[in-house]
Protein backbone atom coordinates (compact mmCIF):
# COMPACT_ATOMS: atom_id res chain seq x y z
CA UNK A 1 25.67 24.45 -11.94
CA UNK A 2 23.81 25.87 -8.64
CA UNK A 3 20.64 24.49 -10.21
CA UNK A 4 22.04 21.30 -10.81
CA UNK A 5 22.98 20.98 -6.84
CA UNK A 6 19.66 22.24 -5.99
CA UNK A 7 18.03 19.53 -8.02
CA UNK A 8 20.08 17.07 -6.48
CA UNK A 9 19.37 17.80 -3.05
CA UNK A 10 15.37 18.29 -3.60
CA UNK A 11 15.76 14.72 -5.07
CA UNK A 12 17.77 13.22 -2.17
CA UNK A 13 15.06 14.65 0.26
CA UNK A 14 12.40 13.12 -1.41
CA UNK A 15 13.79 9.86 -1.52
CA UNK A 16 14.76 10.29 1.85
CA UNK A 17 10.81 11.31 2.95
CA UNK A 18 9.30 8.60 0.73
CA UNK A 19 11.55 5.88 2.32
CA UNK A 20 10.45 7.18 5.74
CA UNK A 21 7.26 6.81 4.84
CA UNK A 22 6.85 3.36 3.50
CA UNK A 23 8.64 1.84 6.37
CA UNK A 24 6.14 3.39 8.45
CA UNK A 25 3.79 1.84 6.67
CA UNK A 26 5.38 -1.41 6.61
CA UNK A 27 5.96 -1.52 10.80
CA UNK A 28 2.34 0.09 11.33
CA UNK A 29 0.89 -3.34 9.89
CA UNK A 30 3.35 -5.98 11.54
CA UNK A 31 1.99 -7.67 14.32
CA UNK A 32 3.23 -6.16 17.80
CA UNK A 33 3.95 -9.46 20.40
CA UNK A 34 2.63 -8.97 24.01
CA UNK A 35 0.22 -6.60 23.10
CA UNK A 36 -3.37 -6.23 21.41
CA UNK A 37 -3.23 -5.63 17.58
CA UNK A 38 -6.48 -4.37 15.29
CA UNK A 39 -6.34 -6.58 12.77
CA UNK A 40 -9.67 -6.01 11.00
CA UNK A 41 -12.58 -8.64 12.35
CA UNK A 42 -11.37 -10.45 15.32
CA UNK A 43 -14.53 -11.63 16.69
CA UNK A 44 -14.22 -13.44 20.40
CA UNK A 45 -16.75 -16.53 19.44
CA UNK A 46 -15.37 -17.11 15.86
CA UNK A 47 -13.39 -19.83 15.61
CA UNK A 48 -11.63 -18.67 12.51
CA UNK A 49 -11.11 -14.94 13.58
CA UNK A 50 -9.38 -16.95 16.49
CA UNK A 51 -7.28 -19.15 14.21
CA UNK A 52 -6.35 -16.08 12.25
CA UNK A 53 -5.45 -14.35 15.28
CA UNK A 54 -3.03 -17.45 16.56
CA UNK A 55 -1.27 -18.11 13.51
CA UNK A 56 -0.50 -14.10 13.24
CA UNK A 57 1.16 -14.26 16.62
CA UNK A 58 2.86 -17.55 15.51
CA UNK A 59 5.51 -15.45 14.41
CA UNK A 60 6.34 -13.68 17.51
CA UNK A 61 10.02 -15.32 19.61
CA UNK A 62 7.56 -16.85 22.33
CA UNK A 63 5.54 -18.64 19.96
CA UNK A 64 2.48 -18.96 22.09
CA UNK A 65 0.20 -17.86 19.66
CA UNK A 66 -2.81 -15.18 20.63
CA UNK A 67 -6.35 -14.99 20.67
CA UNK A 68 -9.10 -12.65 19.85
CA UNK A 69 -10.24 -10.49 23.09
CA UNK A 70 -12.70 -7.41 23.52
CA UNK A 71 -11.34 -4.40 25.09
CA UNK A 72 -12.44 -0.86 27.07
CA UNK A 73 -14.81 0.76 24.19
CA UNK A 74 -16.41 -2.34 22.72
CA UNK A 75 -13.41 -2.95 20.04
CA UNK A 76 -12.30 -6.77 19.49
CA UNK A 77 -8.82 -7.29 19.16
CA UNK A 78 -6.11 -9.85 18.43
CA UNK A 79 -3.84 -10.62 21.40
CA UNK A 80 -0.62 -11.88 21.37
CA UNK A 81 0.29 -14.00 24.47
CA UNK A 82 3.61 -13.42 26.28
């Protein structure tokens, strides 16, 4: 019977790490409004890194879209206007 309870809790941690984890996942790739996102290629003089980059930020509450902007260190990133 002790083994049973054992069992039961090993399982219930598990399930409890493995949901952690995927919602991790899950919030570490949505787009972040107001702020610069690495979204893969987001090139400042391609038009359709650009359009990419607005239609991402579509879906932020001030629905002004974003654009594609290098950064400190040379990386190119997608920013969502406020």
């Amino acid at each position: 019977m002790a083994s049973g309870k054992v069992t039961y809790i090993a399982f219930l941690v598990m399930f409890i790490v493995v949901c952690s984890d995927i919602s991790s996942i899950v919030n570490a790739q949505a787009i972040k409004c107001c702020h610069d996102n690495a979204i893969g290629s987001c090139l400042t003089g391609s038009a359709s890194d650009n359009e990419r980059c607005n239609n991402l930020c579509g879906n932020c509450p001030q629905r002004k879209g974003g654009k594609c902007k290098l950064v400190d260190g040379g990386r190119h990133v997608c920013h969502c206007l406020c």
